[in-house]
C-alpha atoms as a PDB file:
ATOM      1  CA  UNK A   1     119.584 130.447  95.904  1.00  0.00           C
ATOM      2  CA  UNK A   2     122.704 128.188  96.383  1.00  0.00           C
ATOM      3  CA  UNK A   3     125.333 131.277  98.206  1.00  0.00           C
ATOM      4  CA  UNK A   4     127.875 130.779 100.914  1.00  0.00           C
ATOM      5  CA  UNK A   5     125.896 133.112 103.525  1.00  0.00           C
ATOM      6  CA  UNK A   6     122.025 133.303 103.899  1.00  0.00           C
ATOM      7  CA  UNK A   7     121.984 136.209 107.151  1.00  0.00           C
ATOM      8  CA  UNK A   8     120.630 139.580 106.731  1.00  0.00           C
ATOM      9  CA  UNK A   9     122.637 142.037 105.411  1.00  0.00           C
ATOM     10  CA  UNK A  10     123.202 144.136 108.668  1.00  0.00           C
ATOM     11  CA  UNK A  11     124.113 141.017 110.165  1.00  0.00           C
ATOM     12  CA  UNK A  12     126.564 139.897 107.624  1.00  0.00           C
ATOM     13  CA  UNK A  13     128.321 142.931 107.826  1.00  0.00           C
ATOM     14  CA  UNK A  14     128.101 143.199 111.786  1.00  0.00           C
ATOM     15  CA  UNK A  15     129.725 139.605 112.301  1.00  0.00           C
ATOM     16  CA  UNK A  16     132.518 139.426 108.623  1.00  0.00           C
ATOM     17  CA  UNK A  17     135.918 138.908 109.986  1.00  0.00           C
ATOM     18  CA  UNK A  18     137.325 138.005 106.659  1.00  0.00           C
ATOM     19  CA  UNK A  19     139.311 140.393 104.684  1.00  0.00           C
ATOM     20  CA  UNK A  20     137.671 144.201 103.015  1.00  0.00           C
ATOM     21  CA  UNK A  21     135.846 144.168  99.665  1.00  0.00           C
ATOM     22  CA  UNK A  22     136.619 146.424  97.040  1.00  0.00           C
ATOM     23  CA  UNK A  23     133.107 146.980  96.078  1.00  0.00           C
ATOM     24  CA  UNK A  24     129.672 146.186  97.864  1.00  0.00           C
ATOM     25  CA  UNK A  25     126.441 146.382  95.691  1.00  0.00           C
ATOM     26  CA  UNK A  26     124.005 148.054  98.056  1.00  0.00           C
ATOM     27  CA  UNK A  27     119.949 147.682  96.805  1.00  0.00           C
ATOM     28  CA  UNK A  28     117.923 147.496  99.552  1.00  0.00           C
ATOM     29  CA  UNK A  29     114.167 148.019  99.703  1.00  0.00           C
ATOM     30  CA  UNK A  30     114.172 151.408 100.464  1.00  0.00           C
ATOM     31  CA  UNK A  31     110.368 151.512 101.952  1.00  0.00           C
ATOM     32  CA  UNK A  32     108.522 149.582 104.345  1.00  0.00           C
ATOM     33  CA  UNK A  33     105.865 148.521 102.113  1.00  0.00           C
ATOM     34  CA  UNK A  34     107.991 147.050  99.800  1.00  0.00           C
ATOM     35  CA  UNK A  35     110.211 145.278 102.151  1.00  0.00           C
ATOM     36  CA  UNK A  36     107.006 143.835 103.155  1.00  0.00           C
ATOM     37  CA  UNK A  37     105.774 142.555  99.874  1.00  0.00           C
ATOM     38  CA  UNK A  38     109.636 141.615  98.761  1.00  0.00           C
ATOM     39  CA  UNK A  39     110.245 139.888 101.991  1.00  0.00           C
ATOM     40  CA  UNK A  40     107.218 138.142 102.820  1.00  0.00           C
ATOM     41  CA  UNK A  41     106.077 140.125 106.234  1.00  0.00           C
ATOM     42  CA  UNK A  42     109.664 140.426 107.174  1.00  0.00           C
ATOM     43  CA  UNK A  43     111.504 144.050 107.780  1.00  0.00           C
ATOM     44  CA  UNK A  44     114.802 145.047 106.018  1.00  0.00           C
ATOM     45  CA  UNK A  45     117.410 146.091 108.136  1.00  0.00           C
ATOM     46  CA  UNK A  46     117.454 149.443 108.976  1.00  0.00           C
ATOM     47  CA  UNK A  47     119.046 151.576 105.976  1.00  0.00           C
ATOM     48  CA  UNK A  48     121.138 154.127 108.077  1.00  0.00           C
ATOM     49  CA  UNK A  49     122.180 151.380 110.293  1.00  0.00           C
ATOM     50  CA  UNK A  50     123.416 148.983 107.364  1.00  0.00           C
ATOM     51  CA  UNK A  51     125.480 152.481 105.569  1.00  0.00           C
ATOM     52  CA  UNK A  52     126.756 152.673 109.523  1.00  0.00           C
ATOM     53  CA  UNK A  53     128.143 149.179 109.385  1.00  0.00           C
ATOM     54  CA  UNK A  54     130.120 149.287 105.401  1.00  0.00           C
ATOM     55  CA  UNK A  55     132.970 151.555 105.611  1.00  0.00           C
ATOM     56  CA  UNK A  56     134.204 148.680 108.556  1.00  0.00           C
ATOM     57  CA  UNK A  57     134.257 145.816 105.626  1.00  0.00           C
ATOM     58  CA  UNK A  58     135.506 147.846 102.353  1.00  0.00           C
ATOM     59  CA  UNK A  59     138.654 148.702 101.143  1.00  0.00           C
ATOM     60  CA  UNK A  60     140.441 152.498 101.109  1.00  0.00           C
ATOM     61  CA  UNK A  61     139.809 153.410  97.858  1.00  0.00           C
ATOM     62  CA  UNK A  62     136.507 151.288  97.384  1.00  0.00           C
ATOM     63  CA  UNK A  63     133.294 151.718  96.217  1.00  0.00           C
ATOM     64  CA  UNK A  64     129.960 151.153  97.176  1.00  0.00           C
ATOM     65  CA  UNK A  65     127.437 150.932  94.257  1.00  0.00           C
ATOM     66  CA  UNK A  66     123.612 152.106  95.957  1.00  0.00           C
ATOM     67  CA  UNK A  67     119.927 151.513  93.869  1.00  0.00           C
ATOM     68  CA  UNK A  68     116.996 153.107  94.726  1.00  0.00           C
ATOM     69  CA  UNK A  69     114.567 155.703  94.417  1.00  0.00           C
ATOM     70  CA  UNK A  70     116.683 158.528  95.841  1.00  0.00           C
ATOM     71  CA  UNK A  71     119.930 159.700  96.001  1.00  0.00           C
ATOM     72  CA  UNK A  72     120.674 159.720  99.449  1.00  0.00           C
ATOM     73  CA  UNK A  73     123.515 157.406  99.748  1.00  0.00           C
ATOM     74  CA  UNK A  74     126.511 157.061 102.117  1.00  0.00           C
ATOM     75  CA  UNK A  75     127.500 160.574 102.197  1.00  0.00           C
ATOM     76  CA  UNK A  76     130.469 162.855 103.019  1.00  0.00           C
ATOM     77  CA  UNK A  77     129.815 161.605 106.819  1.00  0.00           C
ATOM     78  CA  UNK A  78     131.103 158.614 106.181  1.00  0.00           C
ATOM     79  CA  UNK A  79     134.420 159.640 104.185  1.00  0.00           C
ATOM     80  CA  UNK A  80     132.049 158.874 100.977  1.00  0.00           C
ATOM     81  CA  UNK A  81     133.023 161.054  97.523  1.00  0.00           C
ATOM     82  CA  UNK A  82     130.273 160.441  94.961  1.00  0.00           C
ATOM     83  CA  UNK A  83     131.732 160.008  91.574  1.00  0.00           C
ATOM     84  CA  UNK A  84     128.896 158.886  89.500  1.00  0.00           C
ATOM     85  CA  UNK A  85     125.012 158.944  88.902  1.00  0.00           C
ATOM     86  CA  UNK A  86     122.729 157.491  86.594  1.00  0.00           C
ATOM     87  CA  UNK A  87     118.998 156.907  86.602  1.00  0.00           C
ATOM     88  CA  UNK A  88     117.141 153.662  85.136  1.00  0.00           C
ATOM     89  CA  UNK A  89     113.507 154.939  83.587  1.00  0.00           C
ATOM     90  CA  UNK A  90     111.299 151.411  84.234  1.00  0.00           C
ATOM     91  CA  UNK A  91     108.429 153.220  82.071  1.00  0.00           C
ATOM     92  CA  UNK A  92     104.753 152.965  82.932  1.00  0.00           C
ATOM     93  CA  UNK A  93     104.216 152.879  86.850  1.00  0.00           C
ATOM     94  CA  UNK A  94     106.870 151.311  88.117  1.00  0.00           C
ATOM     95  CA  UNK A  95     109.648 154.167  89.727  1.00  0.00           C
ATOM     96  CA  UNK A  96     112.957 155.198  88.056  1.00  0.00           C
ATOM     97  CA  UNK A  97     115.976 153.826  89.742  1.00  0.00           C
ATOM     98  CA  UNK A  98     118.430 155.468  90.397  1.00  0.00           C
ATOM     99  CA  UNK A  99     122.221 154.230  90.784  1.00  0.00           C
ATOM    100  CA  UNK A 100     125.072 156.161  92.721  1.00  0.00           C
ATOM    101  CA  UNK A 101     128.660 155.312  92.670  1.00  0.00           C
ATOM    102  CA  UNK A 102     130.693 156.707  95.605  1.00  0.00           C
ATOM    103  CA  UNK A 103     134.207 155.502  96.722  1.00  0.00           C
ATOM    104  CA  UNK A 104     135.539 155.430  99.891  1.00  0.00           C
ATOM    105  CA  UNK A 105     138.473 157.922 101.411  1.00  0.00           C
ATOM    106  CA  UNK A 106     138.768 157.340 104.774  1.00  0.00           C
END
């Protein structure tokens, strides 16, 4: 897809020097098999490692906006307050998602 930046996420964040975001979308594969059928043999970045790496790039005050199957997101640790939950039913075999909202007070 045409986009300014084709890195891997961890590595985006690692080497941004431009100014915070306000919100960062956060839906990474959340298990090995599926980050190697989604990404053709290749492994995500590590999940703990990438939640490390955002509160660096984001705004006081911002949010980060996490899909997946659980809701183990980025956590008081991290100056995280989780204001919002909802889950996404697929139907048939395919697992729910489900989406946290949690903003950032440093």
């Amino acid at each position: 897809m045409p986009a300014a930046y084709h890195l891997d996420a961890l590595q985006f964040l690692l080497s941004w020097n431009g100014g915070r975001f306000n919100t960062i979308l956060l839906d990474p594969p959340y298990a090995y098999r599926k980050s190697m059928e989604l990404y053709k043999g290749m492994v995500c970045s590590p999940f703990r490692q990438l939640k490390d790496a955002i509160p660096r790039v984001l705004v006081p005050g911002g949010l980060v906006i996490t899909f997946g199957y659980h809701s183990v997101v980025m956590g008081k640790s991290r100056d995280f307050k989780l204001e919002k939950i909802a889950l996404f039913s697929h139907g048939g075999a395919i697992h729910d998602t489900i989406a946290a909202v949690e903003r950032y007070r440093p």
